[in-house]
Structure formats: structure tokens, C-alpha cells
Protein backbone atom coordinates (compact mmCIF):
# COMPACT_ATOMS: atom_id res chain seq x y z
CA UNK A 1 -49.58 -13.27 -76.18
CA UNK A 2 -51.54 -16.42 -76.37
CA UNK A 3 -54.74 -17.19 -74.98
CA UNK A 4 -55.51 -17.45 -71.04
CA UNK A 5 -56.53 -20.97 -69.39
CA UNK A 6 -57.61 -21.77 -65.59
CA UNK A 7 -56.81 -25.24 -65.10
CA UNK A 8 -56.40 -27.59 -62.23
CA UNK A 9 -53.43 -30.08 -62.06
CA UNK A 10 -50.41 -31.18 -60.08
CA UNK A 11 -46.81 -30.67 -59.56
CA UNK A 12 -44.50 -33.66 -58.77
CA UNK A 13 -41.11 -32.03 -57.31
CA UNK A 14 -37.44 -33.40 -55.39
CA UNK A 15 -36.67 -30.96 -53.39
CA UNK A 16 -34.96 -30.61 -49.64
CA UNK A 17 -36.60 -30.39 -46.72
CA UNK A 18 -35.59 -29.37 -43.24
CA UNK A 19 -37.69 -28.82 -39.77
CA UNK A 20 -38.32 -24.94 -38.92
CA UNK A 21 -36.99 -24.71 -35.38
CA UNK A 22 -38.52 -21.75 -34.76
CA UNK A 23 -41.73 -19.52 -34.83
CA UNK A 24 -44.16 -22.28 -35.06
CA UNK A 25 -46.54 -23.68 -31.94
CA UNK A 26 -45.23 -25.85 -29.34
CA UNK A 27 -44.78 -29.55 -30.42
CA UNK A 28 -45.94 -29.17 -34.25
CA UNK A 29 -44.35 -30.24 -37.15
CA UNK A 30 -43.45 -27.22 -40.20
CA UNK A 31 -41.04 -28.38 -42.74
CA UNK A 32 -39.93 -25.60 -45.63
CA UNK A 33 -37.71 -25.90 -48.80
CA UNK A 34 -34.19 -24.93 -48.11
CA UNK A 35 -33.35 -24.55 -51.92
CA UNK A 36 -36.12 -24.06 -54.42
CA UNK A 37 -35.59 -25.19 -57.92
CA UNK A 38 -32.42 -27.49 -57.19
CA UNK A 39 -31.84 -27.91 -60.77
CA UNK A 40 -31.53 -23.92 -61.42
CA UNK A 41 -28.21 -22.16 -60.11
CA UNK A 42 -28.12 -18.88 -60.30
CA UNK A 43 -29.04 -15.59 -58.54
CA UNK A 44 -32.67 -14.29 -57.89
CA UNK A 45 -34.16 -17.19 -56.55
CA UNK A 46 -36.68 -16.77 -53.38
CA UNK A 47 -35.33 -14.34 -50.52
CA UNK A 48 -34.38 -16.02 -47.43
CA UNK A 49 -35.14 -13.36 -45.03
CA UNK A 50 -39.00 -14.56 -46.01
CA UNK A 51 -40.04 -18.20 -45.81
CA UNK A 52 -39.57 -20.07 -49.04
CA UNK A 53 -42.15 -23.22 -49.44
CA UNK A 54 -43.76 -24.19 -46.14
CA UNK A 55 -45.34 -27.19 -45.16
CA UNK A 56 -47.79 -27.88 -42.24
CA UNK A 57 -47.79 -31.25 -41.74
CA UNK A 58 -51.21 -32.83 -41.24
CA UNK A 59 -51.90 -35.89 -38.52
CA UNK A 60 -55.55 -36.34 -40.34
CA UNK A 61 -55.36 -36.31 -44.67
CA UNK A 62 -57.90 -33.11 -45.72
CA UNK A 63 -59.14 -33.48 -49.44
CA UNK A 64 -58.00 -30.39 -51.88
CA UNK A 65 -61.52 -28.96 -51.56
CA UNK A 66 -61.60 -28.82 -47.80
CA UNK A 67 -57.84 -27.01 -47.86
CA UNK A 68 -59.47 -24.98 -50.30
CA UNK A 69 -62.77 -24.21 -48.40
CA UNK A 70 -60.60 -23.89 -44.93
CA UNK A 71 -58.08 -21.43 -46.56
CA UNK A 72 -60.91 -19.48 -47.76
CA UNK A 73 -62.11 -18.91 -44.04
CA UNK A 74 -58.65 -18.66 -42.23
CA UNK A 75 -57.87 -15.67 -45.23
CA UNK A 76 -60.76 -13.70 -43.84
CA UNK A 77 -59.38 -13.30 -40.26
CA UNK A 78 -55.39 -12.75 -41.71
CA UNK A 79 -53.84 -9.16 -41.96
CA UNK A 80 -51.52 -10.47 -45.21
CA UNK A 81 -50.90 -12.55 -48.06
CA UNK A 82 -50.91 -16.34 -48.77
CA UNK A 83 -51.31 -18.42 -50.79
CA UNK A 84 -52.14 -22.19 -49.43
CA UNK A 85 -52.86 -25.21 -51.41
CA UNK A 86 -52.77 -29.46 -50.53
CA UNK A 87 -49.77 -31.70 -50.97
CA UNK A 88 -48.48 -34.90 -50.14
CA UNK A 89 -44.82 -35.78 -49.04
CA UNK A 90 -42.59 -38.81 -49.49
CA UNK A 91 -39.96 -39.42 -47.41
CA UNK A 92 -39.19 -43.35 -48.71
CA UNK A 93 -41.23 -45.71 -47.51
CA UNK A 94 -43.60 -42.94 -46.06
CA UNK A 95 -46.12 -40.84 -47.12
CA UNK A 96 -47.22 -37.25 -45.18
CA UNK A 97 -49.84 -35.45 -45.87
CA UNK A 98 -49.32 -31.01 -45.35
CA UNK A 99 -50.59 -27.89 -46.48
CA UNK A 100 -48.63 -26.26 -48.67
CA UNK A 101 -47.97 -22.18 -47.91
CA UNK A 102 -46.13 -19.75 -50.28
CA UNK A 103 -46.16 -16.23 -50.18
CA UNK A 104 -45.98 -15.60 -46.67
CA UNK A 105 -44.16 -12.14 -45.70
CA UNK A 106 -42.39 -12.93 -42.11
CA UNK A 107 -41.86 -15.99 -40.44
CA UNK A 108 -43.40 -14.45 -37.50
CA UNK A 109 -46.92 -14.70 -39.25
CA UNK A 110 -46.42 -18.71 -38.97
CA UNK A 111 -48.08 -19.25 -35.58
CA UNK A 112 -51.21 -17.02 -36.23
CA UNK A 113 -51.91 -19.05 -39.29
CA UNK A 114 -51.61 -22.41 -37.78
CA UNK A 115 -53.68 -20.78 -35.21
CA UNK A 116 -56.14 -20.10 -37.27
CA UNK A 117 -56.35 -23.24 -39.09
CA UNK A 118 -56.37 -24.83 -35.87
CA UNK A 119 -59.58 -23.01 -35.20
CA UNK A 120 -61.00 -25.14 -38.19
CA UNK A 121 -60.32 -28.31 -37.09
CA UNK A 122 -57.29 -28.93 -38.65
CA UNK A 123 -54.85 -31.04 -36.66
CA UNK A 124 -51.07 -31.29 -37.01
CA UNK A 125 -48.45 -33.90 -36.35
CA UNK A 126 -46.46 -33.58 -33.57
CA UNK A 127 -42.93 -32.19 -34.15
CA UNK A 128 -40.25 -34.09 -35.80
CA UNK A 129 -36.79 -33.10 -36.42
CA UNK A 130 -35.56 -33.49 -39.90
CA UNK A 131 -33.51 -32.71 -43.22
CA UNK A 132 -33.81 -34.56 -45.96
CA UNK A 133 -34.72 -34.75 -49.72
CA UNK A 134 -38.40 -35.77 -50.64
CA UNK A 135 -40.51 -36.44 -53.76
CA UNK A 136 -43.25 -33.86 -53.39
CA UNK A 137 -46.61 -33.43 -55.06
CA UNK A 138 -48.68 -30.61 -54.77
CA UNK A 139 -52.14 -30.26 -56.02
CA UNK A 140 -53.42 -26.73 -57.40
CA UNK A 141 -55.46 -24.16 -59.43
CA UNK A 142 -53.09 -22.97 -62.50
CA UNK A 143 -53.38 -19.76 -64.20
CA UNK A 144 -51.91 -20.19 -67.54
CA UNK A 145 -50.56 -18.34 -71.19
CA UNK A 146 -50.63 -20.71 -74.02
CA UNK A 147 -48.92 -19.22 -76.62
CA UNK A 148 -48.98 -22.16 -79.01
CA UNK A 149 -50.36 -25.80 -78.91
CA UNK A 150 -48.86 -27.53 -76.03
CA UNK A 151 -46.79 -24.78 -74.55
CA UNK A 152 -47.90 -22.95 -71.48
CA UNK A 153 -46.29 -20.01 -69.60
CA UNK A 154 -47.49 -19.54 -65.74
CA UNK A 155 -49.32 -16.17 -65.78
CA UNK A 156 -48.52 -15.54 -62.15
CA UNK A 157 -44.49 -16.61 -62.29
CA UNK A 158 -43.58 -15.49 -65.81
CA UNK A 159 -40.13 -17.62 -65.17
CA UNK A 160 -41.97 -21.06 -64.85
CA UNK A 161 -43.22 -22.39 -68.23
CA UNK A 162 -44.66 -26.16 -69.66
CA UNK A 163 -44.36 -28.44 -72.00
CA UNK A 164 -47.08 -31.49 -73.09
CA UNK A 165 -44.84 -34.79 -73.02
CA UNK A 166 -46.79 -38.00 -75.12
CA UNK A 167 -47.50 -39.97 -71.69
CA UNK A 168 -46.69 -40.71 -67.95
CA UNK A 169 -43.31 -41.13 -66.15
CA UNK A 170 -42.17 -42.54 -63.41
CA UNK A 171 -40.05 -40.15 -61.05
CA UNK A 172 -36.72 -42.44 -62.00
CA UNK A 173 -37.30 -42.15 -65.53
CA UNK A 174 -37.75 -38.57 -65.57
CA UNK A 175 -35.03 -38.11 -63.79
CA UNK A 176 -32.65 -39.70 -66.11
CA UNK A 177 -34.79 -38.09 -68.87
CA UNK A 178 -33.52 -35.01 -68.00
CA UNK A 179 -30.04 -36.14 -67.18
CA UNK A 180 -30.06 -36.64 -70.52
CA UNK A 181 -31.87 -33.62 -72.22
CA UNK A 182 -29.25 -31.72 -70.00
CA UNK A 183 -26.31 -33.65 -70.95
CA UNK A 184 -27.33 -32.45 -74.74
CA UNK A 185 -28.19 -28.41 -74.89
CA UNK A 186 -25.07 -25.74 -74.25
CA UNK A 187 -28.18 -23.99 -71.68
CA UNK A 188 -28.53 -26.73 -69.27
CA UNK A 189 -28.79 -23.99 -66.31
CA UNK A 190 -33.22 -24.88 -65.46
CA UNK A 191 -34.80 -26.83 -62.96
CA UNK A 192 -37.22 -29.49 -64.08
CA UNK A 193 -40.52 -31.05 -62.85
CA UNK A 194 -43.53 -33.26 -63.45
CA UNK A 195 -47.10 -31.61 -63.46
CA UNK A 196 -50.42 -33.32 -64.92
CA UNK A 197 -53.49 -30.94 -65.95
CA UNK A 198 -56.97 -32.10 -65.95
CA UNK A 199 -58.47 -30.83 -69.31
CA UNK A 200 -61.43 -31.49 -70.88
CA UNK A 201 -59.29 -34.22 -73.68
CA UNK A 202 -58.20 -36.00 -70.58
CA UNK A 203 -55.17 -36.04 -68.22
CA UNK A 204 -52.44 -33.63 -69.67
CA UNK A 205 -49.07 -34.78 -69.34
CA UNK A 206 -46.48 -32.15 -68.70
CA UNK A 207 -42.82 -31.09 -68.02
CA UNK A 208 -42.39 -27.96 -65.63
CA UNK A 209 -39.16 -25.56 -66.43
CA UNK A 210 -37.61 -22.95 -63.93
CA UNK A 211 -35.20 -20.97 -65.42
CA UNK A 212 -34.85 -17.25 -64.80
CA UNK A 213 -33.78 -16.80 -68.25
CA UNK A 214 -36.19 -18.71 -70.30
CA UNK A 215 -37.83 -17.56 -73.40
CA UNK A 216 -40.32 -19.43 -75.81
CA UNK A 217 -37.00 -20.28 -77.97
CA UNK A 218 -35.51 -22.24 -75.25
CA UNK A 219 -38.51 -24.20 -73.82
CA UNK A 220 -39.24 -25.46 -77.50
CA UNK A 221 -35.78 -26.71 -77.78
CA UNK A 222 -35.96 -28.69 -74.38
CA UNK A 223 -39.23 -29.71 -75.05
CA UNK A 224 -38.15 -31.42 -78.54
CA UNK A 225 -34.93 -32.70 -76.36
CA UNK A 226 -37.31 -34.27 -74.07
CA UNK A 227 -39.37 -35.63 -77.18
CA UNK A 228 -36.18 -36.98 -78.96
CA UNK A 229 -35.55 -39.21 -75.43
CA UNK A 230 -39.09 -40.29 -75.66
CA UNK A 231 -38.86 -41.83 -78.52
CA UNK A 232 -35.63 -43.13 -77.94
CA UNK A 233 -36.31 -44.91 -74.94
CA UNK A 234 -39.76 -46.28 -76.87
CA UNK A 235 -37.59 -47.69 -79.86
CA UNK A 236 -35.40 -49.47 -77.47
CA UNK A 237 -38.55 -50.94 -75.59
């Protein structure tokens, strides 16, 4: 086991989105995930009966530290577990700005909490009814196993593991970065995103893999995949 790091960064996503109907206040806008890792199929992802990804859309932007410093507060006056963090949304050409939840044990628990965060001057947009796929980015506090230069396994989700890549992508070229890497390993069953850490070097550049099934073996092969498209795509430039 490698050493432990505490990092802040961010994870750039494409996932679906869809309205909750249901056990939220009157005339306020909740969006959650209806499938989690799109890229991964196969069994043991999140259970349904419990809300996946949840998003409480915000009418006024909050910085990271004020989610953070509101969450803190709300937590103290909530019977159960959370976990909240910020994010932004992009439905093309717009921009939203939410709090992320995870963790949450009932969807019953949703009105309390936007209750409560209410109570802290946090205002959401009015409801809007929607499904669609966005490009989101979520800000947050990682907890981290490096067991070897430039490899890191998520201490709290075993299953989730990253890679350094040499520099930054756009969403369309990672996209067809990975249609590649998966279009050359027999073990093309993960789901892939973008993440950035802010170390001490600099800005951190990093891949994200889901994959139930993933061991050290299998993240070094996808990470020299990605690599080997890199420098492709930089010879051909």
C-alpha cells in the first residue's frame, strides 16, 4: 500500500440528467444522475432505491468554500449522512451552477436538507423539467493511495483509480481519446473521466477510471494506452 495524500481537485464528467419529480419543495429545481459511470456496464453500480448523484440547482453561484462552510452548518442539524460538495453544469450553450449531494439514504431526506440550506441563505432555481446529457464538473477534497509515481487509487471508493496524463484536454478530444484506448485493450468494460489536482508542482493532469474490476495491472495498461494516443496525436500536430 502506497502512501496517503489529501488533495483538492476536480472532476469533469458526461453523464445524464433528469428532473426529480418528487420529494423536493414546491417549485425548485433537483436534477440526479440516472446512470452513473455510463462508460461501465455491469452489475453493482449505485442502488436505485437510494438517490444516486443529486444536484440542487443554485439561482445565485456560491464559491467551493462557502458550500463547504454551509454544509458544515446544515450537517449539524441532520439525523444522517451526506456528503455535499460544488459543481457546475453544462447543458450547451448554458452554464448552472448546483450543489452536488451523494450519499444520501432516502429520497425522503431531500426536502429537510434543502430546508436546511435554505435556512443559510442559499437560494434555488425555480423548477424546470428536464432529461438530458450534460458535461459536469465537480469541485472536491480527494482522499488518495498512491501506490507508485503518478498512479492514485481513491481511498474512500477503492473501484475509482487515476492516472497523470502529460497536459490538458479538451472534453472532444478526450472523448475520442478514449474511443480509441477502448477500441485497443480486450478489457474495454470502465468508465472514464477528466479530474485536475492542485499539488504543490502545479496543476496535475489526470484521467479518472471506474471499473468494478480494476486492479493496478489494468490501470497501468490504460494509462500507457492513453500515453501511446498522446503522443500520437502530438506527432501528427
Amino acid at each position: 500500500m502506497g502512501h496517503i495524500i489529501e488533495i483538492c481537485g476536480c472532476i469533469k464528467k458526461q453523464e445524464n440528467l433528469a428532473t426529480l419529480e418528487h420529494n423536493v419543495l414546491d417549485n425548485t429545481w433537483v436534477l440526479e444522475t440516472t446512470r452513473p459511470f455510463p462508460g461501465y456496464h455491469g452489475k453493482n453500480l449505485p442502488d436505485e432505491s437510494n438517490p444516486r448523484s443529486l444536484f440542487f440547482m443554485l439561482d445565485e453561484a456560491l464559491s467551493f468554500e462557502d458550500i463547504l462552510r454551509i454544509t458544515a452548518k446544515v450537517k449539524r442539524h441532520f439525523q444522517g449522512d451526506f456528503d455535499a460538495t460544488g459543481g457546475s453544469i453544462f447543458f450547451k450553450p448554458y452554464t448552472y451552477q448546483a450543489i452536488r449531494l451523494k450519499h444520501l439514504s432516502s429520497f425522503d431526506h431531500i426536502p429537510q436538507l434543502q430546508h436546511l440550506y435554505a435556512r443559510e441563505g442559499v437560494k434555488f432555481m425555480k423548477y424546470h423539467q428536464l432529461e438530458r446529457e450534460a458535461i459536469i464538473r465537480v469541485k472536491k477534497v480527494f482522499e488518495l493511495i498512491c501506490p507508485e509515481e503518478g498512479i492514485y487509487q481513491d481511498r474512500e471508493n477503492d473501484v475509482k483509480y487515476y492516472f497523470e496524463i502529460p497536459d490538458q484536454l479538451k472534453w472532444q478530444d478526450f472523448k475520442e481519446y478514449t474511443a480509441r484506448v477502448k477500441n485497443n485493450v480486450i478489457d474495454h468494460n470502465f468508465d472514464a473521466a477528466l479530474g485536475i489536482f492542485y499539488r504543490h508542482r502545479g496543476i496535475v493532469d489526470a484521467v479518472r477510471i471506474f471499473d468494478r474490476h480494476a486492479s493496478l495491472e489494468k490501470v497501468r495498461l490504460l494509462r500507457d494506452k492513453y500515453l501511446e494516443v498522446f503522443r500520437r496525436a502530438h506527432t501528427a500536430h
